[in-house]
C-alpha atoms as a PDB file:
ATOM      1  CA  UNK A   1    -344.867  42.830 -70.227  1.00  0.00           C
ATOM      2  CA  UNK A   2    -347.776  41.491 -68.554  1.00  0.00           C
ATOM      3  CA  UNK A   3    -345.808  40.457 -65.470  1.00  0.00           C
ATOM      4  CA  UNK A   4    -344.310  44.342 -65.444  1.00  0.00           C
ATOM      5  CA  UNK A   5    -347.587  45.671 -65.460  1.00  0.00           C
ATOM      6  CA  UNK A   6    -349.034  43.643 -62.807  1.00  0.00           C
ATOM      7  CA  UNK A   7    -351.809  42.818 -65.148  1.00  0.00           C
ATOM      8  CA  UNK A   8    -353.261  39.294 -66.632  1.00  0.00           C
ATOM      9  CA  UNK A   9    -351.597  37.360 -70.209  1.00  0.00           C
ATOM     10  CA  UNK A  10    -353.561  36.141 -72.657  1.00  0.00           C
ATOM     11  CA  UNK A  11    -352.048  35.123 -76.221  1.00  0.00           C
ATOM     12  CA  UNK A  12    -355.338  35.669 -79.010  1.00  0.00           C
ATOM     13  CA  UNK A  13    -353.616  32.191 -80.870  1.00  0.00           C
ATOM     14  CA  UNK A  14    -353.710  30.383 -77.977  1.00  0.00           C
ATOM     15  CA  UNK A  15    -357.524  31.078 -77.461  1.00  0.00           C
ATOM     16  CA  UNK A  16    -358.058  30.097 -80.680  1.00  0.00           C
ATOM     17  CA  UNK A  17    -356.557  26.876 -80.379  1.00  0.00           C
ATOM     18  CA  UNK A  18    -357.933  26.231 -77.167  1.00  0.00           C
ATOM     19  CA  UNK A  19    -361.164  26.430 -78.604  1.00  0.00           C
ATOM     20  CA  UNK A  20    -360.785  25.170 -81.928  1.00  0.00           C
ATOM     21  CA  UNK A  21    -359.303  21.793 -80.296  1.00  0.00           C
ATOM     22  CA  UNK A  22    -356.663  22.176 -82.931  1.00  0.00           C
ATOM     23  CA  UNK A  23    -353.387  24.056 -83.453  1.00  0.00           C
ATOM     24  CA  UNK A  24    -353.272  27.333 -85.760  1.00  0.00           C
ATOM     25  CA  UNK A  25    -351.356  24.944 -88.893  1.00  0.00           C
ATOM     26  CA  UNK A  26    -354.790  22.440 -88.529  1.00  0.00           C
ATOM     27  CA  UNK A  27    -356.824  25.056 -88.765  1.00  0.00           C
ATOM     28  CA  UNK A  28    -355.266  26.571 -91.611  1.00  0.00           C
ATOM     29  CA  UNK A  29    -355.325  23.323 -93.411  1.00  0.00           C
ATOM     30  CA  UNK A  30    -358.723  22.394 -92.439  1.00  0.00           C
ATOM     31  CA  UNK A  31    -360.377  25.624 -93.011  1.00  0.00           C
ATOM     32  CA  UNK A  32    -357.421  28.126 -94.672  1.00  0.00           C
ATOM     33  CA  UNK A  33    -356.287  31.427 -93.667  1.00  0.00           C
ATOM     34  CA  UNK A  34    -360.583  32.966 -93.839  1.00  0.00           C
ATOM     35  CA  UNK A  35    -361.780  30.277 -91.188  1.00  0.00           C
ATOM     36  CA  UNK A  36    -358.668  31.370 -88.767  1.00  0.00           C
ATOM     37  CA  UNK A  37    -359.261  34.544 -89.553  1.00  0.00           C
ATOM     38  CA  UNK A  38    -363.129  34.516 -89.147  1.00  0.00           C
ATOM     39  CA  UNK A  39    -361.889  33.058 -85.779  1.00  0.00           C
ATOM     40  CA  UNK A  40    -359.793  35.224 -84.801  1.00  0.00           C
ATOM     41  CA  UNK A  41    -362.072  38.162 -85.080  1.00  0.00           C
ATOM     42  CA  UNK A  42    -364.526  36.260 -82.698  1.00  0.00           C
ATOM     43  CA  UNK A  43    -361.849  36.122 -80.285  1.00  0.00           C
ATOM     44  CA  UNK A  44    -360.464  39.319 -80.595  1.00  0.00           C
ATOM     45  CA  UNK A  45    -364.040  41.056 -80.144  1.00  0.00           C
ATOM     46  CA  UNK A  46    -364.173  38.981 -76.801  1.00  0.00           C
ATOM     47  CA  UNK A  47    -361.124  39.405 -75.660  1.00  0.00           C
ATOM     48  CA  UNK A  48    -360.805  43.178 -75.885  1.00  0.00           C
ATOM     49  CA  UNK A  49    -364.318  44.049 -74.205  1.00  0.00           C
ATOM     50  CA  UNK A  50    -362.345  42.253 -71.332  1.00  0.00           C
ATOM     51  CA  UNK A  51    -359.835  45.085 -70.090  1.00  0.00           C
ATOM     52  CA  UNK A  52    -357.089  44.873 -67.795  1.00  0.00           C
ATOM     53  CA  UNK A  53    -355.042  42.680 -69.508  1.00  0.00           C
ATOM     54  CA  UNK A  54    -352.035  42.166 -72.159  1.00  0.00           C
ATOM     55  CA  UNK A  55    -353.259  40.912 -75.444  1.00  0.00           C
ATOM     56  CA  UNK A  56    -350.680  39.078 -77.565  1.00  0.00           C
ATOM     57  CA  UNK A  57    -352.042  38.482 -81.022  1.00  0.00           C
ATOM     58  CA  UNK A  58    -350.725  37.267 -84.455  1.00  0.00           C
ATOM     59  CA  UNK A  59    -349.213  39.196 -87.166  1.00  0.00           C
ATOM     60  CA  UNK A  60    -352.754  39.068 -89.141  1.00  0.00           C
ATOM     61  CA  UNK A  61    -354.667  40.490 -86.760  1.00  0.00           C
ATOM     62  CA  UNK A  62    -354.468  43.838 -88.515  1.00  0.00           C
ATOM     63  CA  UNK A  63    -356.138  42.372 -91.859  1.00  0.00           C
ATOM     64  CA  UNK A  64    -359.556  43.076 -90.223  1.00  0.00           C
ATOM     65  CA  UNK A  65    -360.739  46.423 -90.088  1.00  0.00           C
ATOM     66  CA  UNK A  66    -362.991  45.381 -86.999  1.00  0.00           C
ATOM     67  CA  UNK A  67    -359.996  44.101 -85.339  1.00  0.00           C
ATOM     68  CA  UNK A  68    -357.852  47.105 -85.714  1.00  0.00           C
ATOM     69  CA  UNK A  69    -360.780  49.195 -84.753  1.00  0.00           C
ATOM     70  CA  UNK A  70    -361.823  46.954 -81.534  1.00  0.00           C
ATOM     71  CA  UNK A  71    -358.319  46.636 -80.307  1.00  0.00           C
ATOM     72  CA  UNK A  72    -357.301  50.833 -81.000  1.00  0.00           C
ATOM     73  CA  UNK A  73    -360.762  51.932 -79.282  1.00  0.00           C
ATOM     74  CA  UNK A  74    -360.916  49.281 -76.585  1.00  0.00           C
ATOM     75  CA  UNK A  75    -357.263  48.731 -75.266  1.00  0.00           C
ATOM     76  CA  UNK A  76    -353.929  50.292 -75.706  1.00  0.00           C
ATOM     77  CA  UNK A  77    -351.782  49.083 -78.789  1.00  0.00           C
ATOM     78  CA  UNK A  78    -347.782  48.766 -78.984  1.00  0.00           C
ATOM     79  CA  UNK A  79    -346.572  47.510 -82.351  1.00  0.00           C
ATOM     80  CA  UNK A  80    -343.641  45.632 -81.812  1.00  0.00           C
ATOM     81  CA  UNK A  81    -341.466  46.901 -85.188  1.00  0.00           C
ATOM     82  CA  UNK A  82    -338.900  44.326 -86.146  1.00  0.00           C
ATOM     83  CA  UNK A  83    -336.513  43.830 -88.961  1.00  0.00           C
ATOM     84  CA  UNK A  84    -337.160  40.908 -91.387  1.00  0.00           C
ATOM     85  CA  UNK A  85    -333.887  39.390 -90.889  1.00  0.00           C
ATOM     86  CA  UNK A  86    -334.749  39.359 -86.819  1.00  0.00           C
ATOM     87  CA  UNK A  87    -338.080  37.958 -87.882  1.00  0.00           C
ATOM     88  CA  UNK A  88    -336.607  35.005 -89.183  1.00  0.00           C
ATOM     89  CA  UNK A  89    -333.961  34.666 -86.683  1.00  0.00           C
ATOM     90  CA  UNK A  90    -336.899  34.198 -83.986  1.00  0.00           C
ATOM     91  CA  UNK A  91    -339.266  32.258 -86.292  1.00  0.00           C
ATOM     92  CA  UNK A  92    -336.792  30.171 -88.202  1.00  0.00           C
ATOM     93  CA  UNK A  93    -337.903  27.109 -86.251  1.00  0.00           C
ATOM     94  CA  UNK A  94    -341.334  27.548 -85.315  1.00  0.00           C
ATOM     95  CA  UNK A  95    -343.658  25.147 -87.674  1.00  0.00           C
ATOM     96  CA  UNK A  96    -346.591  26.813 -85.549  1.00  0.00           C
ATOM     97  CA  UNK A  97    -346.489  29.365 -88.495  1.00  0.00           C
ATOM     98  CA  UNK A  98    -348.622  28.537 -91.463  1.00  0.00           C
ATOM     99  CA  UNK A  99    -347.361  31.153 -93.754  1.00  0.00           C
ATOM    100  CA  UNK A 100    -343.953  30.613 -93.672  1.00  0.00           C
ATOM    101  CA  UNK A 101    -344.034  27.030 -94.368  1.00  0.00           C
ATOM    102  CA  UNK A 102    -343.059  28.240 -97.632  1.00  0.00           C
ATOM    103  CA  UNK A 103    -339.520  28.122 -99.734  1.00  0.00           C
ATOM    104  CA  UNK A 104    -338.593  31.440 -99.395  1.00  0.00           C
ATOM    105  CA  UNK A 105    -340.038  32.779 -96.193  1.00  0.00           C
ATOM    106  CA  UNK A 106    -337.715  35.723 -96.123  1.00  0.00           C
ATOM    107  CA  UNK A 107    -339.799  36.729 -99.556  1.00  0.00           C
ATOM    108  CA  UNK A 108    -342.919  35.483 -97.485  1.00  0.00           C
ATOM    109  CA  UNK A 109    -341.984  38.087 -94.369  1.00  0.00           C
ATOM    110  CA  UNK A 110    -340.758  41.093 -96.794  1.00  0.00           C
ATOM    111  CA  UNK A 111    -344.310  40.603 -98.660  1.00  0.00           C
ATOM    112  CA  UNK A 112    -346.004  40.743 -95.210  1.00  0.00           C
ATOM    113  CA  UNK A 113    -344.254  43.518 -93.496  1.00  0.00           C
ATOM    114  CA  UNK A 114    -345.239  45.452 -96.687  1.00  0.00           C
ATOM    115  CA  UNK A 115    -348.894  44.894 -96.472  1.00  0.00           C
ATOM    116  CA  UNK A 116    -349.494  44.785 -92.736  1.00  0.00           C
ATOM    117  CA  UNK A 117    -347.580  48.036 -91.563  1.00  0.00           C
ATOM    118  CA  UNK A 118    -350.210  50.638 -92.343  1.00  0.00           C
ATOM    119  CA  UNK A 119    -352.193  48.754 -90.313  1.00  0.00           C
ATOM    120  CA  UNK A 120    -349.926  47.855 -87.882  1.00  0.00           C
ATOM    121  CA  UNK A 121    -349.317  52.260 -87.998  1.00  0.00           C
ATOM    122  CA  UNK A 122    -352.661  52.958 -88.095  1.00  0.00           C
ATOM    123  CA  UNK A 123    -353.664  50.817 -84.986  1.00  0.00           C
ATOM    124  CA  UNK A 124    -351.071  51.336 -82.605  1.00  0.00           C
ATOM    125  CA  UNK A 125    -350.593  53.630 -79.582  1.00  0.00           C
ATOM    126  CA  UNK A 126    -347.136  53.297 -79.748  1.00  0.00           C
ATOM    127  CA  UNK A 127    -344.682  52.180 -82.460  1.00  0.00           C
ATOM    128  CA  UNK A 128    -341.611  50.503 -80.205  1.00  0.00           C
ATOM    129  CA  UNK A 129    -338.522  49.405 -82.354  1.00  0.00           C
ATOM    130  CA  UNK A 130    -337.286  45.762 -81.321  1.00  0.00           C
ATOM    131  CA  UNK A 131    -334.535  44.279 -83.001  1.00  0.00           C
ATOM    132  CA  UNK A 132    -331.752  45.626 -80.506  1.00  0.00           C
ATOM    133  CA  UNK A 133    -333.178  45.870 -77.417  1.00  0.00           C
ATOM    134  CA  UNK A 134    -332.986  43.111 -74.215  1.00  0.00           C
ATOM    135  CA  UNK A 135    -337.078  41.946 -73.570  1.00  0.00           C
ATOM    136  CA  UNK A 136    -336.811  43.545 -70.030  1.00  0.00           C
ATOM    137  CA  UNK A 137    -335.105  46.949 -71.454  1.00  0.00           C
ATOM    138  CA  UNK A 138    -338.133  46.745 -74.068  1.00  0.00           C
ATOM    139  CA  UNK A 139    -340.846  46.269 -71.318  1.00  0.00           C
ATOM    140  CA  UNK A 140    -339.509  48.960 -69.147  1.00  0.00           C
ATOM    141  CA  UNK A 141    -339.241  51.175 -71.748  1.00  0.00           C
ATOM    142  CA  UNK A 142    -343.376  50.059 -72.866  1.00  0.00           C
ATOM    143  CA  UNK A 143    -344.452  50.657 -69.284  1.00  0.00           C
ATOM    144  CA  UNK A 144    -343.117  53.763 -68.903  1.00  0.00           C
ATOM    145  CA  UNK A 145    -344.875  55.115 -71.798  1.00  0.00           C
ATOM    146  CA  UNK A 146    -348.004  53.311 -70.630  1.00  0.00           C
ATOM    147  CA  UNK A 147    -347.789  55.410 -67.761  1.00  0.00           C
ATOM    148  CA  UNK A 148    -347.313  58.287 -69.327  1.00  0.00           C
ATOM    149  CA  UNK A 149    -350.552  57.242 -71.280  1.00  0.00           C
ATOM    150  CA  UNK A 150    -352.511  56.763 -68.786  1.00  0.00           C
ATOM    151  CA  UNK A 151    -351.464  59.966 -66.876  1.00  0.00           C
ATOM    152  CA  UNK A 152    -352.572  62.296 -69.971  1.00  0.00           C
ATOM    153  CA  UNK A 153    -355.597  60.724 -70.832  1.00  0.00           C
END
C-alpha cells in the first residue's frame, strides 16, 4: 500500500518492539495485554501527529477510545474486513500473536471479531473486504478510493 502511494511504512507493533527492546509475546508476558496496550496508545498518539505515511497497527488498536479517535481525526482509516477462517489461514503460524496462543484460536478470533468490529466500523474511512482479493488488486482498489478522498475533501 505504502509503496502504491508513494508514501513512508511504519508497522505501530514494530515501534513498540523497537522500543520496548522486546517482542509483542515478552511484553505480554512481562507486563499483560494493559502494559502493551498502555504502549501502544503512546505510540499511536506519536505516530499519527506524523502524517504522510501508512500506519499498520494491531487488531487491538481499536480497544482505546483515544486511539480510534487519534487515528479517525488525524489520518485516513481502511479496515481490512476478513473472514475468520482467512484469519487463521494467515495467522496459523505466527507465535508473534499473544492471543491466539490459545487451544481454540478459531473461538479466540470469532470472540474478537465480535467485540472489535464496531470499532473497527466506527473508525474507519473505508470498510475494504479481503478474503478474495490478490494484495495488489486490494491496494489499487484502496488508492483509488484514497484519491477519491482526497479529491472531495
Amino acid at each position: 500500500m505504502a509503496e502504491v502511494l508513494g508514501k513512508a511504512f511504519i508497522d505501530s507493533d514494530k515501534v513498540i518492539e523497537e522500543r520496548a527492546g522486546a517482542n509483542i509475546p515478552w511484553i505480554f508476558d512481562l507486563e499483560g495485554e494493559p502494559g502493551f496496550r498502555e504502549r501502544e496508545c503512546y505510540a499511536i498518539d506519536e505516530l499519527t501527529q506524523q502524517g504522510d505515511l501508512v500506519l499498520a497497527t494491531g487488531g487491538g488498536v481499536v480497544k482505546s477510545p483515544e486511539n480510534r479517535r487519534w487515528l479517525h481525526e488525524r489520518g485516513w482509516v481502511v479496515y481490512l474486513r476478513t473472514r475468520v477462517d482467512t484469519q487463521l489461514e494467515r495467522t496459523a503460524k505466527d507465535k508473534n500473536r499473544p492471543l491466539l496462543q490459545q487451544a481454540d484460536p478459531r473461538a479466540v478470533l470469532t470472540r474478537l471479531l465480535q467485540e472489535r468490529e464496531p470499532y473497527y466500523l466506527e473508525t474507519a474511512h473505508l470498510v475494504v473486504d479481503t478474503d478474495d482479493v490478490s494484495p495488489r488488486a486490494l491496494a489499487d482498489h484502496i488508492a483509488q478510493e484514497f484519491q477519491r478522498y482526497h479529491e472531495d475533501s
